[in-house]
N, C-alpha and C. Protein backbone atom coordinates (compact mmCIF):
# COMPACT_ATOMS: atom_id res chain seq x y z
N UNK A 1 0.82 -1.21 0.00
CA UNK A 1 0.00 0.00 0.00
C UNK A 1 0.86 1.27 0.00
N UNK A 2 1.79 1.16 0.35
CA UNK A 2 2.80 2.51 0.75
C UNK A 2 3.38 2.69 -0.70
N UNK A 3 3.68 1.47 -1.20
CA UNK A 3 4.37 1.68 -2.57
C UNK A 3 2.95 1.77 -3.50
N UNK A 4 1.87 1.64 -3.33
CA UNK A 4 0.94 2.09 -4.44
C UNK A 4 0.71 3.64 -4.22
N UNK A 5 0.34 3.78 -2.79
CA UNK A 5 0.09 5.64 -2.52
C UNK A 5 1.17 6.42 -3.10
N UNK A 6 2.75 6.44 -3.35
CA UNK A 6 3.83 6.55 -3.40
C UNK A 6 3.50 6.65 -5.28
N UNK A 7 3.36 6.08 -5.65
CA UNK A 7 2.76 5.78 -7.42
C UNK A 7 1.24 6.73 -7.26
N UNK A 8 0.55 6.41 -6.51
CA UNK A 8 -0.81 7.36 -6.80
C UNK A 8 -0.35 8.77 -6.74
N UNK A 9 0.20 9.39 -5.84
CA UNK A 9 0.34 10.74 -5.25
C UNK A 9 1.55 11.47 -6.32
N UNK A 10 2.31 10.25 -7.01
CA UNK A 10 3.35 10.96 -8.05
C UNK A 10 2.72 11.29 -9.19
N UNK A 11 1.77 10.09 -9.42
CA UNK A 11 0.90 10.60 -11.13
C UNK A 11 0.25 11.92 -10.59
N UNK A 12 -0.79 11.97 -9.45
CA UNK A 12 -1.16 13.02 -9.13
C UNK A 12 -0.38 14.52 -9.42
N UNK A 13 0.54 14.34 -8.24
CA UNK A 13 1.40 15.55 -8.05
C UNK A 13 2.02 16.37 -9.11
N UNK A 14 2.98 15.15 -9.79
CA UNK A 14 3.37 15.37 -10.91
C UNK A 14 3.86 15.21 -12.56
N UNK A 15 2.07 14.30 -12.24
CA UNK A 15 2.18 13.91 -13.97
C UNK A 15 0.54 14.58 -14.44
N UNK A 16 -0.08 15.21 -13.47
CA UNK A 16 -0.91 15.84 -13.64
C UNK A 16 -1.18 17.14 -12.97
N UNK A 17 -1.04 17.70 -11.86
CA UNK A 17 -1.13 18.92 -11.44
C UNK A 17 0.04 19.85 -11.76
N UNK A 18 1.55 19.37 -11.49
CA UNK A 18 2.49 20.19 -12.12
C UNK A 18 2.68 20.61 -13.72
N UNK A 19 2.59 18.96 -14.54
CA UNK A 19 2.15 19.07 -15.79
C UNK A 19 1.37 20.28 -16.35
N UNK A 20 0.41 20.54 -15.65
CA UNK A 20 -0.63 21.34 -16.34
C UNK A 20 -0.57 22.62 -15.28
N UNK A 21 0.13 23.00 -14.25
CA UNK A 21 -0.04 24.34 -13.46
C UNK A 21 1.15 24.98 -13.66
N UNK A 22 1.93 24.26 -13.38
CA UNK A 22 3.92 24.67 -12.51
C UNK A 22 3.55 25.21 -11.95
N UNK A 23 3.22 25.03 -10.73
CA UNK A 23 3.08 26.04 -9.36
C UNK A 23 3.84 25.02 -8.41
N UNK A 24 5.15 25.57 -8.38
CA UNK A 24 6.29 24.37 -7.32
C UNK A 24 6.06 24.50 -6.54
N UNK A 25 5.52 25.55 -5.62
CA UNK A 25 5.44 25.84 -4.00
C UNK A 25 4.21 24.86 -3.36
N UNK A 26 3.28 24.27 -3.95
CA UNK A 26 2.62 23.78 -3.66
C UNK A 26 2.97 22.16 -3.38
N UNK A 27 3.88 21.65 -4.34
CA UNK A 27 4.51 20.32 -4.67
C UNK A 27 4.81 20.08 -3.21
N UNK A 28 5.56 20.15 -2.01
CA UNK A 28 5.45 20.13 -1.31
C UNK A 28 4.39 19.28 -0.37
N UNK A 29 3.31 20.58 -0.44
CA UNK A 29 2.33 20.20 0.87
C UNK A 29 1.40 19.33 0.25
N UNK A 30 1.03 19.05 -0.79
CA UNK A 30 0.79 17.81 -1.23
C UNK A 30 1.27 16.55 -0.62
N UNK A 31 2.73 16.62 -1.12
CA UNK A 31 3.37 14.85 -0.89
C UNK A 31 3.11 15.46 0.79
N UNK A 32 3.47 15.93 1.65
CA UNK A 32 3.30 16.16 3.12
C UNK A 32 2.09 15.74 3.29
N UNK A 33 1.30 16.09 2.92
CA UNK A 33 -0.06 16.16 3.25
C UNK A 33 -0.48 15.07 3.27
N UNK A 34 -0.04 14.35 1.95
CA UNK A 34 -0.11 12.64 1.50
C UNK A 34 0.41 12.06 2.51
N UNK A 35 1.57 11.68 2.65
CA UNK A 35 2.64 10.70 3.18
C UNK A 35 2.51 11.14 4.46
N UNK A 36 2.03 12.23 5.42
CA UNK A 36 1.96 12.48 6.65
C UNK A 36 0.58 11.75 7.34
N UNK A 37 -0.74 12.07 6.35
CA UNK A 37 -1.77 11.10 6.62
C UNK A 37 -1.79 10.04 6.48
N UNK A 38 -0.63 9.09 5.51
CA UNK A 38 -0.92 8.00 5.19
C UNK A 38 0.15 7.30 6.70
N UNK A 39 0.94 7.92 7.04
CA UNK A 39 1.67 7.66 8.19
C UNK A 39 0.68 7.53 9.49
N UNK A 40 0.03 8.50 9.67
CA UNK A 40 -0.73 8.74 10.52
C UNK A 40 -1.52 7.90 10.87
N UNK A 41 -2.34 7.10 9.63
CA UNK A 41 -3.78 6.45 9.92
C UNK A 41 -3.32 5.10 9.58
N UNK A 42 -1.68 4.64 9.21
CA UNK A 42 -1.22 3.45 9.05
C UNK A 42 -0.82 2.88 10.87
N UNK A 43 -0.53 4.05 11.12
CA UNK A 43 0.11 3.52 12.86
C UNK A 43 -1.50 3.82 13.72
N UNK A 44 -2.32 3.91 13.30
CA UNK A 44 -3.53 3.83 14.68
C UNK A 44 -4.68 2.83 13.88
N UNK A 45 -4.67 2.53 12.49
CA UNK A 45 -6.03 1.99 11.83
C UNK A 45 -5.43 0.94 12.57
N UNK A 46 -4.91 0.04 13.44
CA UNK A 46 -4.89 -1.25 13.88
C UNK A 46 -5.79 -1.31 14.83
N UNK A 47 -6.37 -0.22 15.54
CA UNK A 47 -6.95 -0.13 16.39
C UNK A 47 -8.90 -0.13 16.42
N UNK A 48 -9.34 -0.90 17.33
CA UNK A 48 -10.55 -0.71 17.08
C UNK A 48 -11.03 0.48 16.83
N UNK A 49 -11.29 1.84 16.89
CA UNK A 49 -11.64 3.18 16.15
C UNK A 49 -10.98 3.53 15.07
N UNK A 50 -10.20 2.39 13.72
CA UNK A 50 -9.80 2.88 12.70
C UNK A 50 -10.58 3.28 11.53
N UNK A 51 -11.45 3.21 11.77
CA UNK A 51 -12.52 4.18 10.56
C UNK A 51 -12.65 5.23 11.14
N UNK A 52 -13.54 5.44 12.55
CA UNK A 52 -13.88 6.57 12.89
C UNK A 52 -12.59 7.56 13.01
N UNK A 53 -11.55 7.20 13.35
CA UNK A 53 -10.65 7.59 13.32
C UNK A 53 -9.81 8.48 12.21
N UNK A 54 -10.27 7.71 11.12
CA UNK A 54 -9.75 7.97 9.16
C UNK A 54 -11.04 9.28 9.00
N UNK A 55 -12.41 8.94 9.53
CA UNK A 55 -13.29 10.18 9.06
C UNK A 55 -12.91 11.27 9.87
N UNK A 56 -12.32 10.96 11.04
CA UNK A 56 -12.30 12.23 12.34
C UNK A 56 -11.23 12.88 11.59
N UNK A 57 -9.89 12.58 11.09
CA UNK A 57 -8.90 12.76 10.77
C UNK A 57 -8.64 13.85 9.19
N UNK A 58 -10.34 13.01 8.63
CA UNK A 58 -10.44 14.21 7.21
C UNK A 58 -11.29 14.88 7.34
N UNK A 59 -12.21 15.34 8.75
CA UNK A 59 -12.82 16.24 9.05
C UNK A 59 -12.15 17.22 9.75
N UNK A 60 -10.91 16.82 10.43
CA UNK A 60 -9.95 17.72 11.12
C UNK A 60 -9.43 18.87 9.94
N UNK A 61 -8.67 18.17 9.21
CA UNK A 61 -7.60 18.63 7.77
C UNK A 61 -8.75 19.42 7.26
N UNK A 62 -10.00 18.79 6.95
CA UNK A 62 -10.80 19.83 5.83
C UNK A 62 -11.26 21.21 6.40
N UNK A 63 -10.73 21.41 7.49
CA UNK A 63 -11.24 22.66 8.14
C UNK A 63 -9.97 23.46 8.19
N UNK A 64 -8.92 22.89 7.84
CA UNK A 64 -7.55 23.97 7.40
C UNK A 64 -7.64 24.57 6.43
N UNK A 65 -7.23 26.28 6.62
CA UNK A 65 -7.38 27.20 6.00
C UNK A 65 -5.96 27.36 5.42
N UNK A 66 -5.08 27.51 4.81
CA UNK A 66 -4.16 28.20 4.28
C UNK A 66 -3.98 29.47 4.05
N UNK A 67 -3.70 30.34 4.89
CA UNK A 67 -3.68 31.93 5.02
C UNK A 67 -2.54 32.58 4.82
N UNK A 68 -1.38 32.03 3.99
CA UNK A 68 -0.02 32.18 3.79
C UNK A 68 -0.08 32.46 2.46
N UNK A 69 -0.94 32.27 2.14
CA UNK A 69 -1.04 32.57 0.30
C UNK A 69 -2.18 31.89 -0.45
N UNK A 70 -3.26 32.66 -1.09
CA UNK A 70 -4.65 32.46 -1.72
C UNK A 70 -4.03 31.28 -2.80
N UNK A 71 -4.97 30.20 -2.45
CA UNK A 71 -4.97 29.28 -3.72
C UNK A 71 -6.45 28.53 -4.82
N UNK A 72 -6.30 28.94 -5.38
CA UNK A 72 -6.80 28.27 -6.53
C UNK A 72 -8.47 27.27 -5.80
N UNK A 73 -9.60 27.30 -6.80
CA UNK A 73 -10.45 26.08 -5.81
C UNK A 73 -9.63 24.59 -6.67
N UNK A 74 -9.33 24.71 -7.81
CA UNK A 74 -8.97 23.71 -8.12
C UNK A 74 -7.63 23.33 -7.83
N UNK A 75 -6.87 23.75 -7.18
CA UNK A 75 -5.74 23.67 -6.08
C UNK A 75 -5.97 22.94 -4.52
N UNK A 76 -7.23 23.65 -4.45
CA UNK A 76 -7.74 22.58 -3.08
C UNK A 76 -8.38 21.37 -3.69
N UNK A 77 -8.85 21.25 -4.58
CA UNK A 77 -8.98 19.74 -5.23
C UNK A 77 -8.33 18.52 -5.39
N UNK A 78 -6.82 19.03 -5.13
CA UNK A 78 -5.71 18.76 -5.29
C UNK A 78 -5.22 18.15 -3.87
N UNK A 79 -5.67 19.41 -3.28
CA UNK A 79 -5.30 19.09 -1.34
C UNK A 79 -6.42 17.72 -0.85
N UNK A 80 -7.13 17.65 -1.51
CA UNK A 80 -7.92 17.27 -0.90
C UNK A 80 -8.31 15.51 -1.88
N UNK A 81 -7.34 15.68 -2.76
CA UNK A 81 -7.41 14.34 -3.31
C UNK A 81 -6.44 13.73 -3.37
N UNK A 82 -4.92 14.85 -2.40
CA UNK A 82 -3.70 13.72 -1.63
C UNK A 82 -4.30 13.46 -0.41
N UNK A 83 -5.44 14.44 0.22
CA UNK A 83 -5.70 13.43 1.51
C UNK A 83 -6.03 12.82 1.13
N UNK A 84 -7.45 12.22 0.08
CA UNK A 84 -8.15 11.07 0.64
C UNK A 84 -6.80 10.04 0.10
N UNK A 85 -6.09 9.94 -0.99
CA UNK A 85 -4.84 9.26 -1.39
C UNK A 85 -4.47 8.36 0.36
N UNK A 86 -3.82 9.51 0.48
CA UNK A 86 -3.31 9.10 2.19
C UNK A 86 -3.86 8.17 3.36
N UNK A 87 -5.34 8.56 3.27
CA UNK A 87 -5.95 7.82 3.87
C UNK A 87 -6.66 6.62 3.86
N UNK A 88 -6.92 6.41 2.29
CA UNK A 88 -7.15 5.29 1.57
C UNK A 88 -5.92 4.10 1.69
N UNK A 89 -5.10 4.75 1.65
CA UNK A 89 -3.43 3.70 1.93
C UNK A 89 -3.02 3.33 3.24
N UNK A 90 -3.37 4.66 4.38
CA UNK A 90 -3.19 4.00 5.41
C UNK A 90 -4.05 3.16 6.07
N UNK A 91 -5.84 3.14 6.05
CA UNK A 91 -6.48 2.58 6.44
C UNK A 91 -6.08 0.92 5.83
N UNK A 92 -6.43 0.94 4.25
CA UNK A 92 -6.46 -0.30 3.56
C UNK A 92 -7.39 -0.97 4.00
N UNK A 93 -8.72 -0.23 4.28
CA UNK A 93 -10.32 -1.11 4.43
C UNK A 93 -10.79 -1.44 3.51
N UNK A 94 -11.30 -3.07 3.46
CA UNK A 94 -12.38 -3.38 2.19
C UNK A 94 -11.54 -4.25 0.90
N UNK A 95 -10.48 -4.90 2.33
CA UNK A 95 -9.83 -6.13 1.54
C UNK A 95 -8.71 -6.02 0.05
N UNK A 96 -8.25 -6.47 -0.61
CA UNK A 96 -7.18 -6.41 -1.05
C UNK A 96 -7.54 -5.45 -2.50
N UNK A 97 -8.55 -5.30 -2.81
CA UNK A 97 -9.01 -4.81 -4.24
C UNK A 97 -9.54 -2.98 -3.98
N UNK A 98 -10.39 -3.34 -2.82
CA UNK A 98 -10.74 -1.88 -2.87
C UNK A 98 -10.83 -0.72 -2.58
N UNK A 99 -9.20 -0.85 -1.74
CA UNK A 99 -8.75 0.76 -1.37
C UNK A 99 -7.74 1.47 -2.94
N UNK A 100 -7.00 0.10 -3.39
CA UNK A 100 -6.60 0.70 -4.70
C UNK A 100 -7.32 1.06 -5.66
N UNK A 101 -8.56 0.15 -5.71
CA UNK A 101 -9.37 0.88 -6.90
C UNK A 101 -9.92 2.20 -6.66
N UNK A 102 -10.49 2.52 -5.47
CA UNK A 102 -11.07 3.99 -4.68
C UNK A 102 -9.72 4.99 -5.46
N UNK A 103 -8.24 4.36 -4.75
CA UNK A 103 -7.16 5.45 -5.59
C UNK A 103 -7.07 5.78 -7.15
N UNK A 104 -7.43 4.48 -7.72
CA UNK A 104 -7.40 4.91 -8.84
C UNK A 104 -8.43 5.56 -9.21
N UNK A 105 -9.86 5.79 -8.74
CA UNK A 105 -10.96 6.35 -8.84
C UNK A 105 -10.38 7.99 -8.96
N UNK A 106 -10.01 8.25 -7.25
CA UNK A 106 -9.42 9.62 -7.54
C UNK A 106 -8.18 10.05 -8.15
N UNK A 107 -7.48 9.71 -8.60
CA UNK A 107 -6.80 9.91 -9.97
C UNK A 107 -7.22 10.40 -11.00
N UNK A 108 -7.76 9.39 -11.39
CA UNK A 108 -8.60 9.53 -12.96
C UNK A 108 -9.64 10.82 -12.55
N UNK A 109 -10.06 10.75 -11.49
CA UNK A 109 -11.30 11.78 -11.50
C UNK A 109 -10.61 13.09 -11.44
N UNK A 110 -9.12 13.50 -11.07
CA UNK A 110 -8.72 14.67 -10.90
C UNK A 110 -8.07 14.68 -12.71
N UNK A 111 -7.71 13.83 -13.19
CA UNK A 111 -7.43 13.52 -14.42
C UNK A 111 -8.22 14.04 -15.68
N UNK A 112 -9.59 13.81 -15.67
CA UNK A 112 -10.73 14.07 -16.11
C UNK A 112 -10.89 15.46 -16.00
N UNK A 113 -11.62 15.61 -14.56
CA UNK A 113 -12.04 16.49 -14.46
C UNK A 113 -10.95 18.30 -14.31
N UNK A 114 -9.89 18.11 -14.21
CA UNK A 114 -8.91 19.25 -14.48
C UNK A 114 -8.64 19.50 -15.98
N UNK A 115 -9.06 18.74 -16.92
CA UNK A 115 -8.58 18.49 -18.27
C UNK A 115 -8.52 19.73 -18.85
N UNK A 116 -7.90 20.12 -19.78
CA UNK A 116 -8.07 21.57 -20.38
C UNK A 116 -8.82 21.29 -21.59
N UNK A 117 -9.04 20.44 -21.78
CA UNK A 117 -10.10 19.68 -22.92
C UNK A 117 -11.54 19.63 -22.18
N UNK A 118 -11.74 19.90 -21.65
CA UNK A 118 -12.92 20.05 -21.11
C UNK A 118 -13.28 21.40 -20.37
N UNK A 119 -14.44 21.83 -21.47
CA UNK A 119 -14.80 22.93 -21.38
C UNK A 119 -13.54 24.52 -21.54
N UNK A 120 -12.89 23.63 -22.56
CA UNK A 120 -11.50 24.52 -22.71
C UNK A 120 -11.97 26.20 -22.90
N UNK A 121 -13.05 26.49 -23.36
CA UNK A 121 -13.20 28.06 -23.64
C UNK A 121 -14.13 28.86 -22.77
N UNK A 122 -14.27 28.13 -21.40
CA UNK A 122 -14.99 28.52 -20.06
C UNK A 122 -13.80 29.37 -19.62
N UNK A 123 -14.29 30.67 -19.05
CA UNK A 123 -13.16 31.12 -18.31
C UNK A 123 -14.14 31.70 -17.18
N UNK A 124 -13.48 32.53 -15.89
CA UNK A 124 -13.93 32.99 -14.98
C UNK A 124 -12.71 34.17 -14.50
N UNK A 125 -13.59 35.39 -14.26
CA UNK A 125 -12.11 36.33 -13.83
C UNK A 125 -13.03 37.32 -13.28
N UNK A 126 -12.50 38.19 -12.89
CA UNK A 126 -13.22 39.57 -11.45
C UNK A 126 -12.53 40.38 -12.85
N UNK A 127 -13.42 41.82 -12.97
CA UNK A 127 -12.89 43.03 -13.65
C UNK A 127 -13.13 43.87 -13.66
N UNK A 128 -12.65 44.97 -13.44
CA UNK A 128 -12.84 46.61 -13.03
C UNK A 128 -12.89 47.01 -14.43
N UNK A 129 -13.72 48.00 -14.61
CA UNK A 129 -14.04 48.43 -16.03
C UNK A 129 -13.78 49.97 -15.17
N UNK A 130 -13.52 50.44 -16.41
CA UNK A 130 -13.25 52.35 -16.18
C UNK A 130 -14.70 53.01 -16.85
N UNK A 131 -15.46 52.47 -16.12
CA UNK A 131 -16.91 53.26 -16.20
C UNK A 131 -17.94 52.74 -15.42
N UNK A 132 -19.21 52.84 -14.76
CA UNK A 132 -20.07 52.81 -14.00
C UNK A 132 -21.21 52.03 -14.83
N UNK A 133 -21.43 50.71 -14.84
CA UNK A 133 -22.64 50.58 -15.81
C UNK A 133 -24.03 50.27 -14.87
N UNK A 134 -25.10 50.57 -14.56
CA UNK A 134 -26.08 50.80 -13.67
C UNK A 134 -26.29 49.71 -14.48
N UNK A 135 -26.98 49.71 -16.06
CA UNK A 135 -27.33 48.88 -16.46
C UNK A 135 -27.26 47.25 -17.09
N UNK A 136 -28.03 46.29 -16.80
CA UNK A 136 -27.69 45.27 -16.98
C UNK A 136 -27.03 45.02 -18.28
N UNK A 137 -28.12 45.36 -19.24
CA UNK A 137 -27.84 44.87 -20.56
C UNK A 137 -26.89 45.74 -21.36
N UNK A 138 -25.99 46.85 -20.68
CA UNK A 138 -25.28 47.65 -21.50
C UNK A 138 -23.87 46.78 -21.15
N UNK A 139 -24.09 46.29 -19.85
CA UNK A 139 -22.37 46.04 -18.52
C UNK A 139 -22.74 44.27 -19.69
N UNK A 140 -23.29 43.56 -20.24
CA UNK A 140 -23.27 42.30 -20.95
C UNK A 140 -22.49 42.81 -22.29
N UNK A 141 -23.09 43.97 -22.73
CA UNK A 141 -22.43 44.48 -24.27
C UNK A 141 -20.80 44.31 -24.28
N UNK A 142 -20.92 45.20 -23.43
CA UNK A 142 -19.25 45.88 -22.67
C UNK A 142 -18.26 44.54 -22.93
N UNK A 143 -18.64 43.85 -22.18
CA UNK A 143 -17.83 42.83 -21.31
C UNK A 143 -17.76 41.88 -22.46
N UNK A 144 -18.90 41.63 -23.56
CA UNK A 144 -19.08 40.80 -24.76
C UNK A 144 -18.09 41.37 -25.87
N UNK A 145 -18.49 42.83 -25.82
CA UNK A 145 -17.68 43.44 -26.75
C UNK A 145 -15.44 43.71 -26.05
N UNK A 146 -15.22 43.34 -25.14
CA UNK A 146 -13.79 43.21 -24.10
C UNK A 146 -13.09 42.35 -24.62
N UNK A 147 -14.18 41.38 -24.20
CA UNK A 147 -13.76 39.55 -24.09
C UNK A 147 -13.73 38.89 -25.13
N UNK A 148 -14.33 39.16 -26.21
CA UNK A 148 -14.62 38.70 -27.19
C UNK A 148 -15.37 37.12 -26.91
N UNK A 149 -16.47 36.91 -26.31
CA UNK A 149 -16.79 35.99 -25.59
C UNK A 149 -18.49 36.49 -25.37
N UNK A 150 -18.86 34.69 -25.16
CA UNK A 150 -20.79 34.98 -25.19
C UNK A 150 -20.59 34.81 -23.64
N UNK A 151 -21.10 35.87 -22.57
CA UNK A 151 -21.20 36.33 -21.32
C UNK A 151 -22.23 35.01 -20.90
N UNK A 152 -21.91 34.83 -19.52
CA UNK A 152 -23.20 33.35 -19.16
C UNK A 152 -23.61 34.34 -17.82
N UNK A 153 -22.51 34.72 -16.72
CA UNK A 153 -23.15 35.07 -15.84
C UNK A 153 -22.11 36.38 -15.35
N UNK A 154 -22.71 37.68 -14.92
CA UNK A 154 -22.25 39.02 -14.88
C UNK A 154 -22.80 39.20 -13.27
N UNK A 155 -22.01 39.05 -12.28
CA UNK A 155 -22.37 39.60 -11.05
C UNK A 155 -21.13 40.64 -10.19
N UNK A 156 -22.19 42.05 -10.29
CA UNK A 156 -21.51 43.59 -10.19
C UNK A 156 -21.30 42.69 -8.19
N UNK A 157 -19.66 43.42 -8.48
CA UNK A 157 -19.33 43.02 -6.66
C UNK A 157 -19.63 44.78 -6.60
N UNK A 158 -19.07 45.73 -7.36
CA UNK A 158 -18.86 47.20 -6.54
C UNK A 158 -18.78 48.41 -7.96
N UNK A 159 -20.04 48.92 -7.56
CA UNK A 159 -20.86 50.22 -8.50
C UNK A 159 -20.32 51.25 -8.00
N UNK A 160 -19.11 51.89 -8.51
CA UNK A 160 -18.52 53.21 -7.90
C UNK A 160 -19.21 54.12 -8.86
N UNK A 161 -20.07 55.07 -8.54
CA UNK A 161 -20.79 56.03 -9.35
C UNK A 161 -19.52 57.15 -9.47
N UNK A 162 -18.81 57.33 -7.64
CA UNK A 162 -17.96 58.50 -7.50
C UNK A 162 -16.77 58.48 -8.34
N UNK A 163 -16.16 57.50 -8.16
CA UNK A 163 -15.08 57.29 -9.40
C UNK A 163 -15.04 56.40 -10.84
N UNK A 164 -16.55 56.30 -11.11
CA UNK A 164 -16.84 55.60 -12.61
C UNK A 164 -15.88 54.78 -12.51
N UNK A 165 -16.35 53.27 -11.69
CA UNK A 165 -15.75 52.40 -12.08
C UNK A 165 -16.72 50.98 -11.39
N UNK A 166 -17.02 49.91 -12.13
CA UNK A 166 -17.45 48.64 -12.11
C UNK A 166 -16.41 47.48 -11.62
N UNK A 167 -16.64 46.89 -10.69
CA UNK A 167 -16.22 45.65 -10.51
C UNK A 167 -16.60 44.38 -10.57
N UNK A 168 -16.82 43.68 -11.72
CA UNK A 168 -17.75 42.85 -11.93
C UNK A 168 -17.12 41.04 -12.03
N UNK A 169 -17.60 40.34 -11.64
CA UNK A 169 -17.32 38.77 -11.58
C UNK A 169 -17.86 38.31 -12.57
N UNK A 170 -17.43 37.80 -13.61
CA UNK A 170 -17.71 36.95 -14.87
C UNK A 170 -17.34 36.00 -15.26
N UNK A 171 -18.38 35.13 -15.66
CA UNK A 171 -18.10 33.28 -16.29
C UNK A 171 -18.45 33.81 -17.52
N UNK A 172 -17.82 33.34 -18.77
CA UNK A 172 -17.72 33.63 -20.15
C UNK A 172 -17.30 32.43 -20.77
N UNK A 173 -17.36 32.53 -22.18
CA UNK A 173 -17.27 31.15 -23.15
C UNK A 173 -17.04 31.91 -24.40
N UNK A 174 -15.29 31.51 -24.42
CA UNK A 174 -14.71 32.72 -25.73
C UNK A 174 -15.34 31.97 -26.91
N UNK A 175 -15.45 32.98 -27.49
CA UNK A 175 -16.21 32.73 -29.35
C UNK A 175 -15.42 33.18 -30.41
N UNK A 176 -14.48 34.33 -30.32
CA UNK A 176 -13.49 34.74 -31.03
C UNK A 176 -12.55 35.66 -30.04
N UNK A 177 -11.44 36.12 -30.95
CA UNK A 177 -10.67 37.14 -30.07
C UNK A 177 -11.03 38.22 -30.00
N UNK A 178 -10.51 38.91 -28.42
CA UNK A 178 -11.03 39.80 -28.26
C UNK A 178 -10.89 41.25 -28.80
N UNK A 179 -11.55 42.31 -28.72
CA UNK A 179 -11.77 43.69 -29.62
C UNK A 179 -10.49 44.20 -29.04
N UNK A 180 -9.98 44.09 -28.18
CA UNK A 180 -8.78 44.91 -27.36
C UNK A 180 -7.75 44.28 -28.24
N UNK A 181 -7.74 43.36 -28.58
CA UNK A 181 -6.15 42.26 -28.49
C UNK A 181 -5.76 42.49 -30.06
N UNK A 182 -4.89 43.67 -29.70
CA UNK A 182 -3.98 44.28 -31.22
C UNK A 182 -2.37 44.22 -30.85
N UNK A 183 -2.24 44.09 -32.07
CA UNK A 183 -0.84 43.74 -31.92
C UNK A 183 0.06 45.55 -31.75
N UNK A 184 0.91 45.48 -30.71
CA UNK A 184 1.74 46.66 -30.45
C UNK A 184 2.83 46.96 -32.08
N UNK A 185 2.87 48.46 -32.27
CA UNK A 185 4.11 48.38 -33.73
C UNK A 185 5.19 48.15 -33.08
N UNK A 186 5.84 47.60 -34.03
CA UNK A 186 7.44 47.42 -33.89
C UNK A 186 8.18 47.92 -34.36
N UNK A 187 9.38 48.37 -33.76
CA UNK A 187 10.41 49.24 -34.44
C UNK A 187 11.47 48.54 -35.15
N UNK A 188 11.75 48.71 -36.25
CA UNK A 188 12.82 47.69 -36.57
C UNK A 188 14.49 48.12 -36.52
N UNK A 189 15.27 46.93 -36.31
CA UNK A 189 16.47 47.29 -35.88
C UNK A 189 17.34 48.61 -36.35
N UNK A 190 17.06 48.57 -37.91
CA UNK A 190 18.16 49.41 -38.13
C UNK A 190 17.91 51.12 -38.23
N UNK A 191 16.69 51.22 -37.25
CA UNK A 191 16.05 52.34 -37.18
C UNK A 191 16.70 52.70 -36.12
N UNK A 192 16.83 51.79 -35.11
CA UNK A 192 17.49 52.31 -33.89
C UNK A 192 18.69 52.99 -34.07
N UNK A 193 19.43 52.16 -34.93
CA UNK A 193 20.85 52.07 -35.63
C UNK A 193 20.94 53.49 -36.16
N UNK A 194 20.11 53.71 -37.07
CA UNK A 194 20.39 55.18 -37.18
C UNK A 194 19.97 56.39 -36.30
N UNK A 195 19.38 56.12 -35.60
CA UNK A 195 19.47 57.15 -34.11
C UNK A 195 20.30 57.33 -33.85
N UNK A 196 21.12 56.66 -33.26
CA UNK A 196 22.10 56.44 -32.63
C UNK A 196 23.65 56.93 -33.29
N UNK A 197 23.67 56.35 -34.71
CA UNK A 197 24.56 57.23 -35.20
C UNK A 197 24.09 58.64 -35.84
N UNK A 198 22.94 59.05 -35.32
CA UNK A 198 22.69 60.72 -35.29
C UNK A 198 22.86 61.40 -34.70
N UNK A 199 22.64 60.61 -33.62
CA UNK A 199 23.14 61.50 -32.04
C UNK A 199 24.89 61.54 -31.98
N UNK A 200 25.34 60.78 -32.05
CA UNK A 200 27.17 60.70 -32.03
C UNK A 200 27.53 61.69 -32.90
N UNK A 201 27.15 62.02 -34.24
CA UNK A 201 27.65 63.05 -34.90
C UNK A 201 27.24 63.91 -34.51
């Protein structure tokens, strides 16, 4: 079991969450998180309270906050599918077949469901606009005409009338590129080149 969690928590860690994030600082409290629970509930599941024990143990953890730095919800998806990893390995309830299959369950399901193939042109982002839109159907135009994207859901966090400005939370589904996204001119090299020998003479 130690050497399957050890294989579960690596595809996890990093043949799928690093793969697709690079966020190293996290790599870490993962395998910790893993290999500390699976330690944990391997030295007491011998004991008559080793279930209640495995639920008390992921009701403890799921109430940790991380206040050292905002992460991601699909980052805690992550936290929370090296615990059950951990605890699935240290318990090893339900006989020789079905704590590994449960692991491979959550694998594949963080596998799946993180995919960038799925639902690849969903996005979600907070945005301050440099104007005040009171109205519904003008702040959908706006944000349609920004994003280049068919708007699903527009919820205003903060209507500054005093300094004309919108802060709005939006789920969108790009359709083409957006009206903003132009390419900057470029100067070409040997333009510089002759600056430069204008100024020296």
């Amino acid at each position: 079991m130690i050497l399957l969690d050890l294989l579960a928590v690596g595809i996890l860690v990093f043949g799928i969450y690093f793969a697709r994030h690079r966020r190293r600082d996290l790599l870490v409290a993962y395998l910790i998180v893993n290999i500390g629970v699976m330690a944990v509930a391997m030295l007491l599941s011998s004991s008559a309270v080793g279930a209640g024990l495995g639920l008390g143990l992921f009701g403890v953890l799921s109430i940790i906050r991380l206040r050292s730095s905002e992460i991601a919800q699909h980052e805690v998806g992550y936290y929370f599918a090296a615990l059950a990893l951990g605890l699935l390995a240290g318990l090893g309830v339900g006989g020789d077949w079905v704590a590994p299959a449960l692991m491979a369950l959550v694998v594949v399901t963080m596998l799946v469901g993180d995919s960038r193939v799925l639902f690849r042109r969903h996005r979600q982002q907070t945005i301050t606009l440099d104007a005040a839109y009171a109205d519904e159907t003008q702040l959908r135009e706006r944000l349609e005409e920004l994003l280049g994207a068919r708007v699903h859901v527009a919820t205003v966090q903060r209507l500054d009338l005093v300094n004309d400005t919108t802060v709005v939370d939006v789920r969108y589904e790009i359709v083409r590129a957006p009206a903003s996204a132009t390419l900057a001119p470029t100067v070409q090299a040997p333009a510089y080149a002759a600056v430069a020998e204008e100024v020296l003479r």
